[in-house]
PDB file of N, CA and C in Angstrom:
ATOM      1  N   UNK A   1     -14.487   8.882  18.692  1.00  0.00           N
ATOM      2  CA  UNK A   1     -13.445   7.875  18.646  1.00  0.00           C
ATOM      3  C   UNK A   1     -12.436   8.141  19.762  1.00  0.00           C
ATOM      4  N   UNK A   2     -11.953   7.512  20.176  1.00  0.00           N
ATOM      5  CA  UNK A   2     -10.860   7.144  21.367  1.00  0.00           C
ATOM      6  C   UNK A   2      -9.703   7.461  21.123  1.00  0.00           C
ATOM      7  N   UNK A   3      -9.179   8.446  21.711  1.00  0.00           N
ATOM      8  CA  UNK A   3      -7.917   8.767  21.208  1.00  0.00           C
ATOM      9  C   UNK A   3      -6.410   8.086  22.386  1.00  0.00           C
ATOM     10  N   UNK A   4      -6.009   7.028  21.612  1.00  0.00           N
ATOM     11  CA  UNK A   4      -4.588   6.056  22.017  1.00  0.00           C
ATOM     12  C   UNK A   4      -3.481   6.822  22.193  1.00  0.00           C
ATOM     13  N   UNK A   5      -2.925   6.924  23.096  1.00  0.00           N
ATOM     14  CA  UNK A   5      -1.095   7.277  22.956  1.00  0.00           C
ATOM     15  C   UNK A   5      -0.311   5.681  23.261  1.00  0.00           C
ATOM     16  N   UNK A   6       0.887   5.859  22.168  1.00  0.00           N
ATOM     17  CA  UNK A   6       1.883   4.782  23.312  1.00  0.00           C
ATOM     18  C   UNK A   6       3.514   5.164  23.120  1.00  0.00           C
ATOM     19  N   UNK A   7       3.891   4.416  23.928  1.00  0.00           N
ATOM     20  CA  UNK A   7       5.337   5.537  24.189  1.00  0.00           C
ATOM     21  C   UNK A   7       6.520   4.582  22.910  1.00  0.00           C
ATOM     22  N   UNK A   8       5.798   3.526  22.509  1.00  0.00           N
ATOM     23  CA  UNK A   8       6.736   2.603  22.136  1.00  0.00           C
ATOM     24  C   UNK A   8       5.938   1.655  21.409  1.00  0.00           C
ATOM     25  N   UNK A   9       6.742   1.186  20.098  1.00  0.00           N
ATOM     26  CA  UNK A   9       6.320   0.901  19.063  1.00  0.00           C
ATOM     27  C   UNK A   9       5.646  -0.604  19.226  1.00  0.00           C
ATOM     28  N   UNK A  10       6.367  -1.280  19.647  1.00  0.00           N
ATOM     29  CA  UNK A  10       6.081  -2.893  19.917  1.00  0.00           C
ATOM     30  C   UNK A  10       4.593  -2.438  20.824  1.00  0.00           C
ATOM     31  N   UNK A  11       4.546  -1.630  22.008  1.00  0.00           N
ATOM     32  CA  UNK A  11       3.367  -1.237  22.918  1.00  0.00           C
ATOM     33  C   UNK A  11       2.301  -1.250  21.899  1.00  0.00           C
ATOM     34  N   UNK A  12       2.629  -0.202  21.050  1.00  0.00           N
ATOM     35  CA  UNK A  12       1.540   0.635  20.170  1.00  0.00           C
ATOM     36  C   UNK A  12       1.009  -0.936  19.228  1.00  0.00           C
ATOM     37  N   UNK A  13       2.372  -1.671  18.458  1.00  0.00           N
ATOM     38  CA  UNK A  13       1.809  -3.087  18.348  1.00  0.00           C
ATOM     39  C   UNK A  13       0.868  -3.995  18.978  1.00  0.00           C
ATOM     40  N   UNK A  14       1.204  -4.409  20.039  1.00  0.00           N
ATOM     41  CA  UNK A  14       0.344  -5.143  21.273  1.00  0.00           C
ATOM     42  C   UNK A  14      -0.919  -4.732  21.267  1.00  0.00           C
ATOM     43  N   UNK A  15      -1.239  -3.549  21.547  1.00  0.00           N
ATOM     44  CA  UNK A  15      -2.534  -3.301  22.049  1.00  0.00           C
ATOM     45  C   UNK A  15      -3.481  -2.974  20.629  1.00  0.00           C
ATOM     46  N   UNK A  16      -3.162  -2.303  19.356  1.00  0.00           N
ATOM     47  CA  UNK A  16      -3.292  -2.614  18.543  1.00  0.00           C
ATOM     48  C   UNK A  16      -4.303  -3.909  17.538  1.00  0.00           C
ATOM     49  N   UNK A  17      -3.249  -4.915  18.230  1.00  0.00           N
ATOM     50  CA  UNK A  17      -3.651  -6.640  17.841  1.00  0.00           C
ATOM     51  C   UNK A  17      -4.639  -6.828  18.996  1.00  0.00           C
ATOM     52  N   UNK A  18      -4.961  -6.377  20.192  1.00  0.00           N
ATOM     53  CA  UNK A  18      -5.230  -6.637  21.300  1.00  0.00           C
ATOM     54  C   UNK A  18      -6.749  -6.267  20.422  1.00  0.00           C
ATOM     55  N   UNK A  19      -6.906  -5.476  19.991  1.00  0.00           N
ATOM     56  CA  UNK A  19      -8.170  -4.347  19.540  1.00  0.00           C
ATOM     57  C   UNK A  19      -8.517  -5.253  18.224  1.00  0.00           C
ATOM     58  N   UNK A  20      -7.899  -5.943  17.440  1.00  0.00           N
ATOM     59  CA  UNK A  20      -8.450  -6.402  16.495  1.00  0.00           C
ATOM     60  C   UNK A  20      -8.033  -6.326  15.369  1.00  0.00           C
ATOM     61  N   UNK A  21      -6.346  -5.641  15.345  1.00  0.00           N
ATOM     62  CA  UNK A  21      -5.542  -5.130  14.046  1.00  0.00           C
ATOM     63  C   UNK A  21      -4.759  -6.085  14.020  1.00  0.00           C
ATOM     64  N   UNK A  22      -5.352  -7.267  13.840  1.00  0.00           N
ATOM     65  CA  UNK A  22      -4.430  -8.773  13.583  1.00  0.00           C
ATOM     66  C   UNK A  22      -3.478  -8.942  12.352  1.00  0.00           C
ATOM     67  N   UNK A  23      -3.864  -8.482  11.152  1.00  0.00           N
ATOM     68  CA  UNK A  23      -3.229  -9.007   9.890  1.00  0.00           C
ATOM     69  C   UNK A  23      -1.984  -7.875   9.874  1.00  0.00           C
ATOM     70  N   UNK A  24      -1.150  -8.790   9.001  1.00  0.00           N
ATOM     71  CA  UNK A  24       0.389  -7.953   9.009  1.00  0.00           C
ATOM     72  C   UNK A  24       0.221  -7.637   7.315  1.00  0.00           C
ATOM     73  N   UNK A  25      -0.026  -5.816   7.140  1.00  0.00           N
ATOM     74  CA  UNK A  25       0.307  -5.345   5.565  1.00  0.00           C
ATOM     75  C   UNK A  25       1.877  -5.066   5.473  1.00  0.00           C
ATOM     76  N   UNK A  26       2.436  -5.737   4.591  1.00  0.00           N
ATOM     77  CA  UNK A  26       3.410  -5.076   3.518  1.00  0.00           C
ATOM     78  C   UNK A  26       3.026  -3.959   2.712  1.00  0.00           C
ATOM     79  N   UNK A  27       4.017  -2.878   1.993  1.00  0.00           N
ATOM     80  CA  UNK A  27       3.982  -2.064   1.149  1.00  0.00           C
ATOM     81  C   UNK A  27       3.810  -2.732  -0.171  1.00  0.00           C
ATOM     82  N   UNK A  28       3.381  -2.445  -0.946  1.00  0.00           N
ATOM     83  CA  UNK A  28       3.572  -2.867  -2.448  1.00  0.00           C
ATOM     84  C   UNK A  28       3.616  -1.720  -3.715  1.00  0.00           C
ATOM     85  N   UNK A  29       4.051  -1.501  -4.200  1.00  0.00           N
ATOM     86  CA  UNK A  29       4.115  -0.281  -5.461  1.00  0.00           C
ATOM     87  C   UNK A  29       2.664   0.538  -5.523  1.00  0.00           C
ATOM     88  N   UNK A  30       1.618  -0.338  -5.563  1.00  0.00           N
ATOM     89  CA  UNK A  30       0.099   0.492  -5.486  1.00  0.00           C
ATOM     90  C   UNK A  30      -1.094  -0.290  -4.912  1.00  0.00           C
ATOM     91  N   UNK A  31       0.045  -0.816  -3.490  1.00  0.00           N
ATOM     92  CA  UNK A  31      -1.660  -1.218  -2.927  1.00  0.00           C
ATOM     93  C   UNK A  31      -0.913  -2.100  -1.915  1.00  0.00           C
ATOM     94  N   UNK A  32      -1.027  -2.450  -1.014  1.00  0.00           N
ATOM     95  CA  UNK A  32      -0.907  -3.326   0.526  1.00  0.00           C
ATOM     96  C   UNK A  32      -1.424  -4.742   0.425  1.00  0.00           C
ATOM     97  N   UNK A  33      -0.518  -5.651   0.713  1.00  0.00           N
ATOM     98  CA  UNK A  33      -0.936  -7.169   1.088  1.00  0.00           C
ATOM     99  C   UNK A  33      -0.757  -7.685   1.915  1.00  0.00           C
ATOM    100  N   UNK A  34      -1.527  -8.412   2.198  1.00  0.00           N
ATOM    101  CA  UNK A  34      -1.345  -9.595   3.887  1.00  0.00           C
ATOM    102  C   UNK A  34      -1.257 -10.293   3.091  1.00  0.00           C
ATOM    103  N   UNK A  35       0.079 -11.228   3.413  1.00  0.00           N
ATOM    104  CA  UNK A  35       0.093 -12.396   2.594  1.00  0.00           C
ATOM    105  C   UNK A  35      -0.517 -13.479   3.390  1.00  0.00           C
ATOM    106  N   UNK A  36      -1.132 -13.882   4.425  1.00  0.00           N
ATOM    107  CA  UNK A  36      -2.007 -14.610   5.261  1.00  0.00           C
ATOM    108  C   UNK A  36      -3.112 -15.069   4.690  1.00  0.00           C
ATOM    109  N   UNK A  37      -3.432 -13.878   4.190  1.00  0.00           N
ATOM    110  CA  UNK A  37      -4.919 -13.467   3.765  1.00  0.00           C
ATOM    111  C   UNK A  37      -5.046 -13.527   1.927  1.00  0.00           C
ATOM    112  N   UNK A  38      -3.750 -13.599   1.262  1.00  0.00           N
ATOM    113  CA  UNK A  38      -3.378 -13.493   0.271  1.00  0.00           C
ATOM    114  C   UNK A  38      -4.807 -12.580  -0.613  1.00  0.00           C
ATOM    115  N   UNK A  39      -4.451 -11.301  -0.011  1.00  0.00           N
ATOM    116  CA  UNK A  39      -5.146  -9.929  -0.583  1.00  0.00           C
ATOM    117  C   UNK A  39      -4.157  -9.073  -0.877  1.00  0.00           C
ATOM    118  N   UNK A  40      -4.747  -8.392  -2.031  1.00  0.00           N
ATOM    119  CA  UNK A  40      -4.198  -6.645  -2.084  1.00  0.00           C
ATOM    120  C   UNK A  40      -5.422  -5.845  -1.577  1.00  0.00           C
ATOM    121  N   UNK A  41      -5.187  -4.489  -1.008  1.00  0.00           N
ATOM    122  CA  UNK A  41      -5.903  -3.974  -0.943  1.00  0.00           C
ATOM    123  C   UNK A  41      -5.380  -2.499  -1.933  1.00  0.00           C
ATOM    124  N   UNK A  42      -6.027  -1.722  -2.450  1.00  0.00           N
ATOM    125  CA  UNK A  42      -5.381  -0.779  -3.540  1.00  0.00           C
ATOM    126  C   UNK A  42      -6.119   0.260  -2.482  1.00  0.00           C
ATOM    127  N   UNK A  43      -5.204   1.426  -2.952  1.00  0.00           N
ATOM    128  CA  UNK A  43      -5.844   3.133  -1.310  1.00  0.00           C
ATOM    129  C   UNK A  43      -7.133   3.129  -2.036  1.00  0.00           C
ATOM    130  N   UNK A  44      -7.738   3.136  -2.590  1.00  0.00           N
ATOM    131  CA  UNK A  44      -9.029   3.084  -2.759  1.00  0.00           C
ATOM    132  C   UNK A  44     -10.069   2.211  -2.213  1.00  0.00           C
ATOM    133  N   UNK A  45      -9.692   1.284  -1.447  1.00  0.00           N
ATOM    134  CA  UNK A  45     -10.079   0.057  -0.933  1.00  0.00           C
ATOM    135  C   UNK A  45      -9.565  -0.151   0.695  1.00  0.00           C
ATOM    136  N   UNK A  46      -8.811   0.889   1.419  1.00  0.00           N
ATOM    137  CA  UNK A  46      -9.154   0.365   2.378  1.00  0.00           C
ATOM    138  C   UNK A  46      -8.885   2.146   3.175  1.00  0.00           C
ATOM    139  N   UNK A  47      -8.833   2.245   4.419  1.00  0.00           N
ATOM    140  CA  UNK A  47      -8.620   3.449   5.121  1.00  0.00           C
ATOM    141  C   UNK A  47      -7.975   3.218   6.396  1.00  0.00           C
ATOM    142  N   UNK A  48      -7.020   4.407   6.659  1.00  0.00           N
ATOM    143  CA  UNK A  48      -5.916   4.102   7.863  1.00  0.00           C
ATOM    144  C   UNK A  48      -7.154   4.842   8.911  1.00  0.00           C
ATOM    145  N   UNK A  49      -7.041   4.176   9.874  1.00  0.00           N
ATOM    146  CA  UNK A  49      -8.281   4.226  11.218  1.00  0.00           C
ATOM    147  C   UNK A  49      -7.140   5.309  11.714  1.00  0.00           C
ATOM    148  N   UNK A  50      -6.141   4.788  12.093  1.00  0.00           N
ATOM    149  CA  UNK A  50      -4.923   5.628  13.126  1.00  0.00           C
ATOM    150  C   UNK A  50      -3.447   5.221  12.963  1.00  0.00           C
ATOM    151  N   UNK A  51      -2.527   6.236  13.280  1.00  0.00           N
ATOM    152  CA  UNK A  51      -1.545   6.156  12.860  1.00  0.00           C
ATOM    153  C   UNK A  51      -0.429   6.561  13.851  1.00  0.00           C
ATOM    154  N   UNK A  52       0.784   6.000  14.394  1.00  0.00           N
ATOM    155  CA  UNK A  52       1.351   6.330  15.527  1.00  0.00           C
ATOM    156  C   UNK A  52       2.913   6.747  15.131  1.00  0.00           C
ATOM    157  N   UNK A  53       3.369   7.755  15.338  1.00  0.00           N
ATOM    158  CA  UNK A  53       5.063   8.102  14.922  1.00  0.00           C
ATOM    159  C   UNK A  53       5.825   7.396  16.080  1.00  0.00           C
ATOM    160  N   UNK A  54       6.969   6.840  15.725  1.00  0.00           N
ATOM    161  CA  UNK A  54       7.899   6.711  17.023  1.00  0.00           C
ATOM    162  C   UNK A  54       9.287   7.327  16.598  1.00  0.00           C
ATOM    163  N   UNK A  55      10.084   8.050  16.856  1.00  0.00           N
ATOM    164  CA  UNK A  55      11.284   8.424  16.429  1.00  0.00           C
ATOM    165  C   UNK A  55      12.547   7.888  17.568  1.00  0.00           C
ATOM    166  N   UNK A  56      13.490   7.514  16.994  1.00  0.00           N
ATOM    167  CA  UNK A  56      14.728   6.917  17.395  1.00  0.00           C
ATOM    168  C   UNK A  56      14.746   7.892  18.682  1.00  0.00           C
ATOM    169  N   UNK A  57      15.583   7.923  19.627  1.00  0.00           N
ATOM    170  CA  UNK A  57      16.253   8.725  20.531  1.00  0.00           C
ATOM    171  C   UNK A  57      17.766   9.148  19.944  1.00  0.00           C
ATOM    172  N   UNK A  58      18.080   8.277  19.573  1.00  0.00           N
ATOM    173  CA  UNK A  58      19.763   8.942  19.341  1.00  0.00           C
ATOM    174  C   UNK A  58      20.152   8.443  17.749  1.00  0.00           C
ATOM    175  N   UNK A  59      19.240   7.546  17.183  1.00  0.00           N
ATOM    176  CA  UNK A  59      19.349   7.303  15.524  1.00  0.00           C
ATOM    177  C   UNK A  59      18.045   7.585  14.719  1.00  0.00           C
ATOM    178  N   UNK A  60      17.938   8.292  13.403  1.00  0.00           N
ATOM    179  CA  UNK A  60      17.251   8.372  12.822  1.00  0.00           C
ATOM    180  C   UNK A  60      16.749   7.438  12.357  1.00  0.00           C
ATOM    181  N   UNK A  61      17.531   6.256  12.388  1.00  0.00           N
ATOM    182  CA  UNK A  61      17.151   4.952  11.261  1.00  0.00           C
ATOM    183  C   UNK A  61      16.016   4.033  11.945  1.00  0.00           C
ATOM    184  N   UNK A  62      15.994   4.650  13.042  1.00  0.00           N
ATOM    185  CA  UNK A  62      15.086   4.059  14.358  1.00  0.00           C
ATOM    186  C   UNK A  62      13.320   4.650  14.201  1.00  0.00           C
ATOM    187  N   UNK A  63      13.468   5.592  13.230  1.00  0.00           N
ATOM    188  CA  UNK A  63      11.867   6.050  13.398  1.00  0.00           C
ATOM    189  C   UNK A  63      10.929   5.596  12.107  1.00  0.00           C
ATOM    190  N   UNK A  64       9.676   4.992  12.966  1.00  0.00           N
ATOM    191  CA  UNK A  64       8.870   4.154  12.680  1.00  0.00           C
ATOM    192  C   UNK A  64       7.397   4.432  12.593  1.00  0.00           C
ATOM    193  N   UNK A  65       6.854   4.289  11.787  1.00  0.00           N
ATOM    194  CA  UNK A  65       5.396   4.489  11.849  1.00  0.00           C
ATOM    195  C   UNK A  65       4.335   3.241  11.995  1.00  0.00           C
ATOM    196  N   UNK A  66       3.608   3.193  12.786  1.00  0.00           N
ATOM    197  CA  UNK A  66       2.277   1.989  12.415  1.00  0.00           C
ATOM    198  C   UNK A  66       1.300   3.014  11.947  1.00  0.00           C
ATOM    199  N   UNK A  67       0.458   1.958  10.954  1.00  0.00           N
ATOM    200  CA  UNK A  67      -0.533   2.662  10.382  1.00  0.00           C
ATOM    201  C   UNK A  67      -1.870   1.257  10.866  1.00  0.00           C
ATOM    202  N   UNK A  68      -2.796   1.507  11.569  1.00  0.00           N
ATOM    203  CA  UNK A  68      -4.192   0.675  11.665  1.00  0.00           C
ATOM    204  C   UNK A  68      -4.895   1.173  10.612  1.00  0.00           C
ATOM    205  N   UNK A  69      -5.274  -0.241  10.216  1.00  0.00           N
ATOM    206  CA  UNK A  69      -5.714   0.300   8.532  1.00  0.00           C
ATOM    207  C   UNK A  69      -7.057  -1.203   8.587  1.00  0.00           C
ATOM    208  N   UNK A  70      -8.265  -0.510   7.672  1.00  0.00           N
ATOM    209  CA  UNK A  70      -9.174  -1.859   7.652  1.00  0.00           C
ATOM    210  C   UNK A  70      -9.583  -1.570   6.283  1.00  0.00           C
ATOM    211  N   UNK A  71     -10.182  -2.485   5.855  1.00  0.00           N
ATOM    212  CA  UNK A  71     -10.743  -2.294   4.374  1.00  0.00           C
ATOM    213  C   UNK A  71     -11.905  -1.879   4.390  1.00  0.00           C
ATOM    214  N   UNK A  72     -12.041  -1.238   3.667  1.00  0.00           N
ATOM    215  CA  UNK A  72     -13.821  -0.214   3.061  1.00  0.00           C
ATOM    216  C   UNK A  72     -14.962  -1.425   3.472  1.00  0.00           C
ATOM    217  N   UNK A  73     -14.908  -2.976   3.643  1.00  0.00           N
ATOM    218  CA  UNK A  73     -16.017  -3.106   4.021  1.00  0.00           C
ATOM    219  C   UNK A  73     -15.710  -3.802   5.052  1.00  0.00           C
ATOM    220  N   UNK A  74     -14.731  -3.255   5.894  1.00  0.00           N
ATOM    221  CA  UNK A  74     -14.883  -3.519   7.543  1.00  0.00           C
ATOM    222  C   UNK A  74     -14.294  -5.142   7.850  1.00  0.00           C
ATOM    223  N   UNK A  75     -14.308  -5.680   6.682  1.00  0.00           N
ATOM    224  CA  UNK A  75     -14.048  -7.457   7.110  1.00  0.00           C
ATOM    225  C   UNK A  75     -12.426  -7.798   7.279  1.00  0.00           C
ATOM    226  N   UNK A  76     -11.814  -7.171   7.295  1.00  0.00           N
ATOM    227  CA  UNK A  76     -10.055  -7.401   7.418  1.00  0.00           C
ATOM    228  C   UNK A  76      -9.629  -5.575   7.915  1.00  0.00           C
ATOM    229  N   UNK A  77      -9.139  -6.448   9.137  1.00  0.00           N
ATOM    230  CA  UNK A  77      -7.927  -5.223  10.158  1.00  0.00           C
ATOM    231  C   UNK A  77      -6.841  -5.175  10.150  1.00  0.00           C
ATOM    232  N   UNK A  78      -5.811  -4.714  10.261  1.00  0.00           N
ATOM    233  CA  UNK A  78      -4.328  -5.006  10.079  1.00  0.00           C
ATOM    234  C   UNK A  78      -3.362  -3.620  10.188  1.00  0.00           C
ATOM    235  N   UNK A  79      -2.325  -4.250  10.685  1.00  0.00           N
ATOM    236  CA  UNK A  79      -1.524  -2.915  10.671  1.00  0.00           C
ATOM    237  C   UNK A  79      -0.061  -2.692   9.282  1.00  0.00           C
ATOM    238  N   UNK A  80       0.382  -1.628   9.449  1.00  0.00           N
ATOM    239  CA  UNK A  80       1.527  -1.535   8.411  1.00  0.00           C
ATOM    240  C   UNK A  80       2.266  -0.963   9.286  1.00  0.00           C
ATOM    241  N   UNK A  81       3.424  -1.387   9.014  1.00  0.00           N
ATOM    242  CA  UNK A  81       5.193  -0.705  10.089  1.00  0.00           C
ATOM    243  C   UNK A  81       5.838  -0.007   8.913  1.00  0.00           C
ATOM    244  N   UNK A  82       6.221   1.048   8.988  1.00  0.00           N
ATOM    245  CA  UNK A  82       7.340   1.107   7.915  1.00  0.00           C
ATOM    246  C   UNK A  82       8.094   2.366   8.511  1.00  0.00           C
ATOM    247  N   UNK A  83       9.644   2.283   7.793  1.00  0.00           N
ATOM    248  CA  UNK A  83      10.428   3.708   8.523  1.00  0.00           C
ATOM    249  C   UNK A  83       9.362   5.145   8.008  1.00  0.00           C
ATOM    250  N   UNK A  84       9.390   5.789   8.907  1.00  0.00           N
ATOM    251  CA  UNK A  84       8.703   6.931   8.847  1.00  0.00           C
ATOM    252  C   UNK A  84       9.760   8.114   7.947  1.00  0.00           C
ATOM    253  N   UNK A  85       8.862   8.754   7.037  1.00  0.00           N
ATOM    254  CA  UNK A  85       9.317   9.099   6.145  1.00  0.00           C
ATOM    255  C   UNK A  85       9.954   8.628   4.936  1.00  0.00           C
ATOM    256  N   UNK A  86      10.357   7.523   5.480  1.00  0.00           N
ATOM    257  CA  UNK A  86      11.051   6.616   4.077  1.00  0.00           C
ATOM    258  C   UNK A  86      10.216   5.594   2.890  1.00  0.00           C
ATOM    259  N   UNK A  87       9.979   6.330   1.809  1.00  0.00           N
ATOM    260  CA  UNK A  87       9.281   5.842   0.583  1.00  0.00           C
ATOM    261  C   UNK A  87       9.882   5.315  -0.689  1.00  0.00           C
ATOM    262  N   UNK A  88       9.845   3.817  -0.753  1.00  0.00           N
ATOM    263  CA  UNK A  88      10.795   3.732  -2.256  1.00  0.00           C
ATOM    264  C   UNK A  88       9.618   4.638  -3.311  1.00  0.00           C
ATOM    265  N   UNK A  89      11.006   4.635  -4.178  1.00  0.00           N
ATOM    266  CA  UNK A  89      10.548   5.617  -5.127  1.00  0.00           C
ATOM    267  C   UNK A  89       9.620   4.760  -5.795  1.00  0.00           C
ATOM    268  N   UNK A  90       9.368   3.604  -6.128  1.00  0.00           N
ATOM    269  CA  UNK A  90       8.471   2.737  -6.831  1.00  0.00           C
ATOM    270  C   UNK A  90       7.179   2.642  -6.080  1.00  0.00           C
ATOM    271  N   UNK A  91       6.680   3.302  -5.215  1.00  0.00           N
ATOM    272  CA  UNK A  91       5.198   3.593  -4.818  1.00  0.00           C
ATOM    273  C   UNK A  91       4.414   4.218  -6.306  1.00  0.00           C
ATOM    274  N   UNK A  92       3.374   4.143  -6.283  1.00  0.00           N
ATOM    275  CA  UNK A  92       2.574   4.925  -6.750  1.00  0.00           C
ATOM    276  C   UNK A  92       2.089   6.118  -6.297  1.00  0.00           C
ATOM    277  N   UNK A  93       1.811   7.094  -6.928  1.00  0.00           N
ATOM    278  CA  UNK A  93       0.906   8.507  -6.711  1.00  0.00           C
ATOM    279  C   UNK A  93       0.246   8.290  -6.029  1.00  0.00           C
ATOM    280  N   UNK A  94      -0.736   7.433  -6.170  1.00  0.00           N
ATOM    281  CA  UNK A  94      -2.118   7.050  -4.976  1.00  0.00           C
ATOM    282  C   UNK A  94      -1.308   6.196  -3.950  1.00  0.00           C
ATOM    283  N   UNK A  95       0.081   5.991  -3.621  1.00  0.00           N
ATOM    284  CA  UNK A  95      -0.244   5.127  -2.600  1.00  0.00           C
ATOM    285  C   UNK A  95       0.618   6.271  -1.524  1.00  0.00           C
ATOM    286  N   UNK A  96       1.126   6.873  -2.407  1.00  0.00           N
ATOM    287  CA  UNK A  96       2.159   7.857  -1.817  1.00  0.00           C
ATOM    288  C   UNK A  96       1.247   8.721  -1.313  1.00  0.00           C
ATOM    289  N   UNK A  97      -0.216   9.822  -1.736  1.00  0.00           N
ATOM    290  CA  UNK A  97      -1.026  10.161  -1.387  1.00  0.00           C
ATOM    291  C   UNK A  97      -1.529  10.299  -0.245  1.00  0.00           C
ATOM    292  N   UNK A  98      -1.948   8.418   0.163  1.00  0.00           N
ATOM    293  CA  UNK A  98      -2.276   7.717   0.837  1.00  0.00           C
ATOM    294  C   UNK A  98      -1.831   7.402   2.389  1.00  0.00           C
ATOM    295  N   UNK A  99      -0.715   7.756   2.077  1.00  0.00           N
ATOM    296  CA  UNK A  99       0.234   7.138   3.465  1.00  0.00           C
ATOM    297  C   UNK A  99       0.592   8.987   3.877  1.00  0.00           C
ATOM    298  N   UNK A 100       1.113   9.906   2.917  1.00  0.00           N
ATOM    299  CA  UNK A 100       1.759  10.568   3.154  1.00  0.00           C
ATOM    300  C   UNK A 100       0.395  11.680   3.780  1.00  0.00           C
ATOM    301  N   UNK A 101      -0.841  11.817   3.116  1.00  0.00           N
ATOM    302  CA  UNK A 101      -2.113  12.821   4.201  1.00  0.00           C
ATOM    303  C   UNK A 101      -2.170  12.411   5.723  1.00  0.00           C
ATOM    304  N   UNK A 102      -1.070  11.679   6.143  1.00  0.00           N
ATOM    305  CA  UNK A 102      -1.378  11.395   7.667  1.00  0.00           C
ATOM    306  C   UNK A 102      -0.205  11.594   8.191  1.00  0.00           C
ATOM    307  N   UNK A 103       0.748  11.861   7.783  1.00  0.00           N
ATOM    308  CA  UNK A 103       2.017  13.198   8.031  1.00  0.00           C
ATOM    309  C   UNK A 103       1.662  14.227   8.499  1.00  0.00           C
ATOM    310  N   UNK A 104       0.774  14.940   8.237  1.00  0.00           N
ATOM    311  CA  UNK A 104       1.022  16.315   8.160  1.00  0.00           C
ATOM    312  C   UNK A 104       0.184  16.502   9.416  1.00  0.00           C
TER     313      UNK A 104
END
């Protein structure tokens, strides 16, 4: 597999969609939706391909994660944005799991 750098989040966006990570996921308590597509996908159902950190320069509130994520049978691509590190407490175990094995 091909390993991507990008210096900047919107970049890391662009090329991303460019590749085929068209659909936009929201968070949800235990499982991700494109509302486009009007799906959930539950962490058992789909897998993050790759995942990119961006951190603020001079604010914390600035750091951001994309996650490229497709579903277990390959037919829907899409990405997730969310502040990096920041989890409402209303996730689930499995979703918290999920997002958080690609931290480390």
């Amino acid at each position: 597999m091909e390993k991507y750098t990008y210096s900047t989040l919107s970049e890391a966006v662009n090329e991303l969609t460019k590749r085929g990570f068209t659909n936009d996921f929201k968070l949800c308590t235990d499982a991700i939706e494109c509302k486009g597509l009007e799906l959930k996908l539950h962490p058992e159902n789909f897998e993050i391909l790759e995942y990119y950190r961006f951190e603020g320069d001079t604010d914390p509130a600035d750091e951001a994660v994309v996650y490229a994520i497709q579903s277990l049978d390959g037919k829907v691509k899409g990405m997730l944005v969310n502040g990096y590190g920041i989890y409402s407490d209303s996730l689930s175990d499995q979703m918290l799991k999920k997002l958080k094995e690609h931290h480390q």
